[in-house]
Protein backbone atom coordinates (compact mmCIF):
# COMPACT_ATOMS: atom_id res chain seq x y z
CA UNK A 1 -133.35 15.66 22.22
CA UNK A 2 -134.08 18.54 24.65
CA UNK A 3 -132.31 20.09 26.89
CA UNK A 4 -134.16 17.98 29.58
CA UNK A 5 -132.79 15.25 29.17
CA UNK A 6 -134.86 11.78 26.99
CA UNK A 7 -133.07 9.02 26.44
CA UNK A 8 -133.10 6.56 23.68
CA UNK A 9 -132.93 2.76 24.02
CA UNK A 10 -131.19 0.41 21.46
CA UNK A 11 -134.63 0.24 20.08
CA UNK A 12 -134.50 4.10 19.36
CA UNK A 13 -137.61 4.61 21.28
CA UNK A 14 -137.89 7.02 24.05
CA UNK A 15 -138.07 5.85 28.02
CA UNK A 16 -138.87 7.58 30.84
CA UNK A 17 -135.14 7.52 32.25
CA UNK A 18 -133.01 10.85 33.07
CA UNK A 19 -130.23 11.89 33.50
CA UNK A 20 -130.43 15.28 34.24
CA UNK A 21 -132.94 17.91 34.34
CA UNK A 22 -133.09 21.49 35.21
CA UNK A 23 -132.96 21.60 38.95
CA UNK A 24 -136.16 23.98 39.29
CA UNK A 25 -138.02 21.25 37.46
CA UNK A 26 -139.58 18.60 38.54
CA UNK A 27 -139.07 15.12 37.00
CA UNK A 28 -142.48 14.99 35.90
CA UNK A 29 -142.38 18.29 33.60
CA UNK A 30 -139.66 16.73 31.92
CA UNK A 31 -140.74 17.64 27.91
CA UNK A 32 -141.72 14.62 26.02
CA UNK A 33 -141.28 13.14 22.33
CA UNK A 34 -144.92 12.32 21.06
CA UNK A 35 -144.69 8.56 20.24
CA UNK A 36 -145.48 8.84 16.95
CA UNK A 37 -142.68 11.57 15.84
CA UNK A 38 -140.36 9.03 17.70
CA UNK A 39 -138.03 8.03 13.98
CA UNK A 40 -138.18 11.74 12.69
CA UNK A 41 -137.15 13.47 16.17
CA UNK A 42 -134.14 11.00 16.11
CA UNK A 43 -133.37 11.45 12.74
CA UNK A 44 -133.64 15.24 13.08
CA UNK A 45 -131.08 14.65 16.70
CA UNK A 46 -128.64 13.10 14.26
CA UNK A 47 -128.47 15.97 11.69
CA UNK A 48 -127.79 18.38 13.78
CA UNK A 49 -124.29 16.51 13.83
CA UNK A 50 -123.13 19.20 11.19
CA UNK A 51 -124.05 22.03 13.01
CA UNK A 52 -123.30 23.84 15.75
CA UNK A 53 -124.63 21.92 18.36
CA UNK A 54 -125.91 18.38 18.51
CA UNK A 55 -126.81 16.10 21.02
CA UNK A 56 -126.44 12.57 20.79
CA UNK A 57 -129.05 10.16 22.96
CA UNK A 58 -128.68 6.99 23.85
CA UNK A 59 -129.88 4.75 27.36
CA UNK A 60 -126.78 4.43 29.46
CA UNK A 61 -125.00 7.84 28.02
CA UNK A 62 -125.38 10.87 26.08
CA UNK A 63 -123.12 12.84 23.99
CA UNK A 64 -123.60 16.77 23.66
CA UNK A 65 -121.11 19.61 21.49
CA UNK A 66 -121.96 23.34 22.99
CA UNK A 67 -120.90 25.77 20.46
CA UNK A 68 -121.41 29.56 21.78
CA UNK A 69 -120.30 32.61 19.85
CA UNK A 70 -122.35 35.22 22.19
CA UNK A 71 -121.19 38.71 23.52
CA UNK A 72 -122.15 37.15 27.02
CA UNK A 73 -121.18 34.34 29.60
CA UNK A 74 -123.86 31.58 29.93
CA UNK A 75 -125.08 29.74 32.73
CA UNK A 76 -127.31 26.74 33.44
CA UNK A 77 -128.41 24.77 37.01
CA UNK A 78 -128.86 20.61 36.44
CA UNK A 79 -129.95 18.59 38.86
CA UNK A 80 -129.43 14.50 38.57
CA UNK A 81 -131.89 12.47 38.68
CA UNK A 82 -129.31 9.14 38.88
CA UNK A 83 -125.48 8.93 39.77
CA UNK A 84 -123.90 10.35 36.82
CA UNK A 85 -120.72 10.73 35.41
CA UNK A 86 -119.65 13.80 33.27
CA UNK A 87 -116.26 13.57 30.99
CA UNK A 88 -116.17 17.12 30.15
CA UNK A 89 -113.40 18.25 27.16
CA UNK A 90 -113.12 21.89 26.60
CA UNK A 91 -112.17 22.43 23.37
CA UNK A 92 -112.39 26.36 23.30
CA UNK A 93 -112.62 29.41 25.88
CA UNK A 94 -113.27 28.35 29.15
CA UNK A 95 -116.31 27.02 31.66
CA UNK A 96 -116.72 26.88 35.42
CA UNK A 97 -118.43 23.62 36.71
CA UNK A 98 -119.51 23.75 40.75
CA UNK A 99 -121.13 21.19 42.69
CA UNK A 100 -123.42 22.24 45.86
CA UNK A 101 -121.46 19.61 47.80
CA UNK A 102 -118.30 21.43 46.39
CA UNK A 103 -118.26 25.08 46.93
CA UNK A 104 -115.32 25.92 45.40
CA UNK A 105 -115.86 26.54 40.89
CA UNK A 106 -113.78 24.33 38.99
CA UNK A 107 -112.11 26.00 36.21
CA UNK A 108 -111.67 24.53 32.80
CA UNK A 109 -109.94 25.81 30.44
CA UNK A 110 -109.21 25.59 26.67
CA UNK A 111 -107.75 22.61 25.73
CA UNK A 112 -108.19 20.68 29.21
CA UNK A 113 -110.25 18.10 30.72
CA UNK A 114 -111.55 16.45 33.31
CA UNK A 115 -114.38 14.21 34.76
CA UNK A 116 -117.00 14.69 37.62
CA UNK A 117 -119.51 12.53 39.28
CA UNK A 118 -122.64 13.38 41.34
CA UNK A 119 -124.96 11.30 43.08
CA UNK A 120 -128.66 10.80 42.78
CA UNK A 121 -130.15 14.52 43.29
CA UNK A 122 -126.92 16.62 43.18
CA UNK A 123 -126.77 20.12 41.89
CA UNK A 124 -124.38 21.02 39.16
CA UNK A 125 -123.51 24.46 37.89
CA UNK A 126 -122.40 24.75 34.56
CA UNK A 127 -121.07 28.45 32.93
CA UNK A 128 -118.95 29.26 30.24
CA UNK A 129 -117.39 32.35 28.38
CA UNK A 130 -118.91 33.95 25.52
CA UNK A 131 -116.89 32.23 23.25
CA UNK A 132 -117.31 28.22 23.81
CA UNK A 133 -116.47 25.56 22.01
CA UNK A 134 -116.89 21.78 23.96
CA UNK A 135 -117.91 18.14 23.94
CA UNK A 136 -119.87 16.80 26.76
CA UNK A 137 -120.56 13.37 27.67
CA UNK A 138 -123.23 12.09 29.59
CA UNK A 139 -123.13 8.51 31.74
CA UNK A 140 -124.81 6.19 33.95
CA UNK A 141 -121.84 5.78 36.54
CA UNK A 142 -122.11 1.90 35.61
CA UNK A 143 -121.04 2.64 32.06
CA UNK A 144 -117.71 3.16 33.41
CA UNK A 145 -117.01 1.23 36.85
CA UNK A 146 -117.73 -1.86 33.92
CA UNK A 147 -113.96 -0.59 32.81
CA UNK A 148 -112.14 -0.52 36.27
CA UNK A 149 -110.42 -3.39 37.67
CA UNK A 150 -112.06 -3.36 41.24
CA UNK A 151 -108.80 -2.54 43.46
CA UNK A 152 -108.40 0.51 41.32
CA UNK A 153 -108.15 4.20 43.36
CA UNK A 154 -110.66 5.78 41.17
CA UNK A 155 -113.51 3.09 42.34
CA UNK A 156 -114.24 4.71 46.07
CA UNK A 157 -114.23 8.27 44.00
CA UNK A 158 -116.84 7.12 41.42
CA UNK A 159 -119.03 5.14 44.69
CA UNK A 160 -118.93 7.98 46.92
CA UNK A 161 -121.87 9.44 48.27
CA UNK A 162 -120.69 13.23 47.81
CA UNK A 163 -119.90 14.89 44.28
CA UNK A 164 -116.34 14.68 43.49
CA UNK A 165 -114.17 15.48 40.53
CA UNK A 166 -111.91 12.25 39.59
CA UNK A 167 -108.40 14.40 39.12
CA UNK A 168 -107.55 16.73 41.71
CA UNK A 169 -106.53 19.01 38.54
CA UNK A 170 -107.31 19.06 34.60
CA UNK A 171 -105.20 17.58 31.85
CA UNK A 172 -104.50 18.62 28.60
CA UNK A 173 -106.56 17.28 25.52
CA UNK A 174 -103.86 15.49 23.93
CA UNK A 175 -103.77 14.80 20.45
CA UNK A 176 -105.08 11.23 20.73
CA UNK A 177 -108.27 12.78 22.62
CA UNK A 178 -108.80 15.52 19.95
CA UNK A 179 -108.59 12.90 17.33
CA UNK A 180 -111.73 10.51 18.97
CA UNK A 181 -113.37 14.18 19.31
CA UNK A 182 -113.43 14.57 15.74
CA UNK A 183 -114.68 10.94 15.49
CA UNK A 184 -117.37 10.89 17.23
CA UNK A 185 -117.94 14.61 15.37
CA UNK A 186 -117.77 13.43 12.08
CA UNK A 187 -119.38 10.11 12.33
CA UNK A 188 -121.08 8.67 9.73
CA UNK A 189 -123.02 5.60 11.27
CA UNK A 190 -126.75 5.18 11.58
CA UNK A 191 -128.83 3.05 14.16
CA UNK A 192 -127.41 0.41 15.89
CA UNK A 193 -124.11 0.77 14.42
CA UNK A 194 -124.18 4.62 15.36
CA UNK A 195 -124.36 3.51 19.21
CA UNK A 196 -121.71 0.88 18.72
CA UNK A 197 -119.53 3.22 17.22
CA UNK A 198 -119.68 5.98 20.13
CA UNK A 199 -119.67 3.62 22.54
CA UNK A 200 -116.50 2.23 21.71
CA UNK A 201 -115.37 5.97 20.81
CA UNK A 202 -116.61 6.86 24.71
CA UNK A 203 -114.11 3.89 26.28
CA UNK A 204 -111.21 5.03 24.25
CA UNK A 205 -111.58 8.24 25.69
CA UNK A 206 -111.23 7.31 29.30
CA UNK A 207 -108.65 4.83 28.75
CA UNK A 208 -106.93 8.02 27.14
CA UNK A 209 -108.08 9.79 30.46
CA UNK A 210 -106.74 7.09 32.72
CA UNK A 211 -103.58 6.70 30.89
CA UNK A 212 -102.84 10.56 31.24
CA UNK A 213 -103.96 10.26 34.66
CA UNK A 214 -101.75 7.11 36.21
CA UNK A 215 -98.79 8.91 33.96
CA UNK A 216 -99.19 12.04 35.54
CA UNK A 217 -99.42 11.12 38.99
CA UNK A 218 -96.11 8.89 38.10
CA UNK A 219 -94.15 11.45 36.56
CA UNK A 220 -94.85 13.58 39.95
CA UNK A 221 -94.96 16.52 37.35
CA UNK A 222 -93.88 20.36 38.21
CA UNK A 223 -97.31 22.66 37.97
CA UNK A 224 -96.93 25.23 36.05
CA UNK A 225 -97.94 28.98 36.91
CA UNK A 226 -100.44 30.37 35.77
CA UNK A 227 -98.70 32.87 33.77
CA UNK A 228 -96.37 30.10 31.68
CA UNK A 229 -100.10 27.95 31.55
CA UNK A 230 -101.62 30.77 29.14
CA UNK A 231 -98.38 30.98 27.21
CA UNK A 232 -98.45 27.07 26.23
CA UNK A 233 -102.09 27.38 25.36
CA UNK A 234 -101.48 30.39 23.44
CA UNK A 235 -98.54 28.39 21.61
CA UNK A 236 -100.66 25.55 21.26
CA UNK A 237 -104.16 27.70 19.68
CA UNK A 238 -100.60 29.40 17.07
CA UNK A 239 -100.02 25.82 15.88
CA UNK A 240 -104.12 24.05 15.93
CA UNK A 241 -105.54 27.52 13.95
CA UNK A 242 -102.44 28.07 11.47
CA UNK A 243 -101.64 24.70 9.42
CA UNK A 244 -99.51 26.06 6.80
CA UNK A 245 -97.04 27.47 8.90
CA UNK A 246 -93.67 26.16 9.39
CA UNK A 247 -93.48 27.68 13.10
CA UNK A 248 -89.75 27.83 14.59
CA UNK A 249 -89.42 27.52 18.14
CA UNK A 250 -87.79 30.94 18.47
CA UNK A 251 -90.53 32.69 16.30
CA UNK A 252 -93.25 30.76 18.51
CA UNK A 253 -91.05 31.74 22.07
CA UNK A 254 -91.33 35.31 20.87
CA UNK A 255 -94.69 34.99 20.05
CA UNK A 256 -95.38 34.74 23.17
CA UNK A 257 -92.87 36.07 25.53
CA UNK A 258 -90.66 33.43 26.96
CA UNK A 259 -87.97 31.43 25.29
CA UNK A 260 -86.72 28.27 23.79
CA UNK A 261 -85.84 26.62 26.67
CA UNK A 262 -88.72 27.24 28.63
CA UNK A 263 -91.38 26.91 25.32
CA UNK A 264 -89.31 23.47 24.82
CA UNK A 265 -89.95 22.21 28.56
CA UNK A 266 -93.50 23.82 29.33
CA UNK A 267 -94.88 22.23 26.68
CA UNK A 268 -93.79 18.68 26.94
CA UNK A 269 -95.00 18.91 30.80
CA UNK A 270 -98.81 20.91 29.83
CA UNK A 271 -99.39 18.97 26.69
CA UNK A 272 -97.16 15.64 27.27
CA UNK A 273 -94.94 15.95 23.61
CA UNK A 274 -92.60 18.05 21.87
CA UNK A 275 -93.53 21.40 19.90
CA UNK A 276 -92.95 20.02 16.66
CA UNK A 277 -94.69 16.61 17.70
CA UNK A 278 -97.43 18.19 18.25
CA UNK A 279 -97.19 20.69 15.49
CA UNK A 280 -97.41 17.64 12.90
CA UNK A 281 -99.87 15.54 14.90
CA UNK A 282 -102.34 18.68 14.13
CA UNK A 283 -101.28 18.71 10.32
CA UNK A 284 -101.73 15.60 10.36
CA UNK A 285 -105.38 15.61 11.84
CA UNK A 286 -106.54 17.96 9.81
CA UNK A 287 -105.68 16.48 6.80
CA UNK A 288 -107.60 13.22 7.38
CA UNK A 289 -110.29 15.47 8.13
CA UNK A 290 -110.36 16.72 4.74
CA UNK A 291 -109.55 13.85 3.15
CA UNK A 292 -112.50 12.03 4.88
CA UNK A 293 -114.89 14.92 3.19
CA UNK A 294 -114.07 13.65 0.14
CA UNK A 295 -114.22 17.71 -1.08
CA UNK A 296 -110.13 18.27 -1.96
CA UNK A 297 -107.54 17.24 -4.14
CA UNK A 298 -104.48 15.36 -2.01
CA UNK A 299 -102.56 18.66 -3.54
CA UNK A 300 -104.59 21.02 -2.14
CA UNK A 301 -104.79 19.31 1.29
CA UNK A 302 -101.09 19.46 1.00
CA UNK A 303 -100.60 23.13 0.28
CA UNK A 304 -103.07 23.70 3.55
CA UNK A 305 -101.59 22.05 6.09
CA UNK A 306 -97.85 23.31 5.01
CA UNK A 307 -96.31 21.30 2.71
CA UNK A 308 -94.80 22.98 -0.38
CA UNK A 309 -94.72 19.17 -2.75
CA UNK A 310 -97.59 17.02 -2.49
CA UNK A 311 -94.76 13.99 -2.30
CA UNK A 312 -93.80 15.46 0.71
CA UNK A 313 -97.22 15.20 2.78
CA UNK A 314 -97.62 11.72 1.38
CA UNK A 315 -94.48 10.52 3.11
CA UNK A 316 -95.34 12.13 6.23
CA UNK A 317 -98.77 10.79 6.39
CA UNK A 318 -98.04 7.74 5.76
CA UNK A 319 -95.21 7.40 8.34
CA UNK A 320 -97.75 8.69 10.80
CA UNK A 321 -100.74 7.01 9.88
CA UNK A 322 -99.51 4.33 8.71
CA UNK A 323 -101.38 4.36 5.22
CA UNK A 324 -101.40 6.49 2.65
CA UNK A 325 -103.64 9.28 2.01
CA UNK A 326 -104.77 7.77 -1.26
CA UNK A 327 -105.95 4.25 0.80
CA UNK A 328 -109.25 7.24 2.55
CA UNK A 329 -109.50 9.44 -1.41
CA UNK A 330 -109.85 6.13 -2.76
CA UNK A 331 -112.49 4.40 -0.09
């Protein structure tokens, strides 16, 4: 897939429906997939799962990674060609998404999300720091409405007229989210079973997103300042890039300049569970993630993500998974 835009039906063959293009194009100039290099180019969209970037194409939505590891800021202009909706997770550094009908930038940061809509021929300004890390999904506005009872508050948002973004602020990527992010990363599926897959990946993630939402709104949550914001993401980036720690929460608070108290009670309002929840929820995660490669020994996998006795991680894993890690090694 370009960066233009071709979608692929169920049949994997290209039609001439967009989603977006770049807005000093024309709809016509949109680049297009000879006919006859139609099973290769989709083939070659799907390997570029282990890579960087990939982009994932389908008829009623499209799913994109955006890996940057530049010295400077990008930026890109989109204009859509149908009402749209974007589910935008960023999953490192930071990106600014503006709307002509929206003057104001909205700021994403690491480890937040949040989803926009645009109507038929709205502008949308995308930029992001040098060093970018995110999953972007693409949909026809139907995909979701199909998944909102028809008194709900979100329905006049995703009908109106003018660009809007659905939460008034971003949410944290909880661990849940990250977890269907590395599924739909690491999946394995070809064809029909490939679109199945994602598509059912793609409604787990907004029911996560709706769930967060309608609790948040409930919970009638303090906002943090900005100041005690960075310090939970900095916590947070400690515990996701350092698995075989044993972080305490007075070595973390020091870490990063506050205390237990506060490190205890930001956290659980950002990121919606404990320190330590979340500490083994990433252990946890990353293990299946090597297990599923099918590359380590269940002792090695323990010694990386912390755990001194192999015994040990088995009993953990299996109280949070459910299963034990020898059920994935042996499939």
């Amino acid at each position: 897939m370009t960066a233009y835009g071709e979608l692929v039906t169920q049949k994997e063959n290209f039609s001439p429906v967009y989603l977006l293009i770049p807005a000093q194009q024309q709809e016509n100039s949109v680049i297009a997939v000879a006919q006859d290099n139609i099973s290769d180019a989709t083939q070659q969209v799907w390997e570029q799962l282990n890579e960087a970037e990939f982009a994932l194409v389908f008829q009623d939505f499209f799913v994109k990674r955006t890996t940057h590891q530049n010295l400077l800021n990008t930026e890109k202009t989109f204009r859509a060609v149908n009402r749209i909706a974007i589910m935008q997770f960023c999953l490192e550094g930071n990106c600014e998404c503006q709307l002509d009908f929206l003057k104001q930038k909205v700021k994403i940061l690491d480890g937040e999300h949040n989803i926009f809509c645009l109507p038929t021929d709205e502008v949308f300004h995308f930029s992001n720091s040098a060093n970018f890390n995110s999953i972007t999904i693409y949909l026809d506005h139907l995909f979701l409405l199909k998944y909102i009872p028809v008194n709900h508050f979100l329905i006049e948002k995703m009908e109106s007229a003018q660009s809007n973004s659905l939460y008034d602020r971003n949410l944290a990527i909880k661990p849940k989210m990250q977890s269907v992010l590395n599924d739909i990363i690491n999946c394995e599926f070809d064809g029909h079973l490939r679109k199945l897959y994602l598509q059912a990946k793609i409604i787990e993630l907004f029911s996560l997103q709706l769930s967060q939402y309608e609790k948040s709104e409930d919970d009638d949550k303090v906002h943090l300042k900005e100041s005690d914001r960075e310090k939970m993401l900095l916590v947070k980036n400690l515990i996701s890039n350092n698995f075989e720690e044993s972080y305490s929460l007075s070595h973390l608070a020091r870490l990063v300049g506050t205390n237990e108290q506060y490190l205890k009670k930001h956290f659980k309002i950002m990121f919606g569970q404990t320190v330590f929840g979340y500490i083994l929820s990433c252990k946890m995660e990353k293990a299946k993630q090597m297990l599923l490669t099918g590359e380590y020994k269940i002792v090695e996998i323990a010694a990386f993500v912390g755990y001194k006795h192999a015994t040990h991680f088995t009993t953990a894993f299996k109280k949070f998974f459910g299963y034990p890690p020898q059920k994935i090694k042996g499939e």
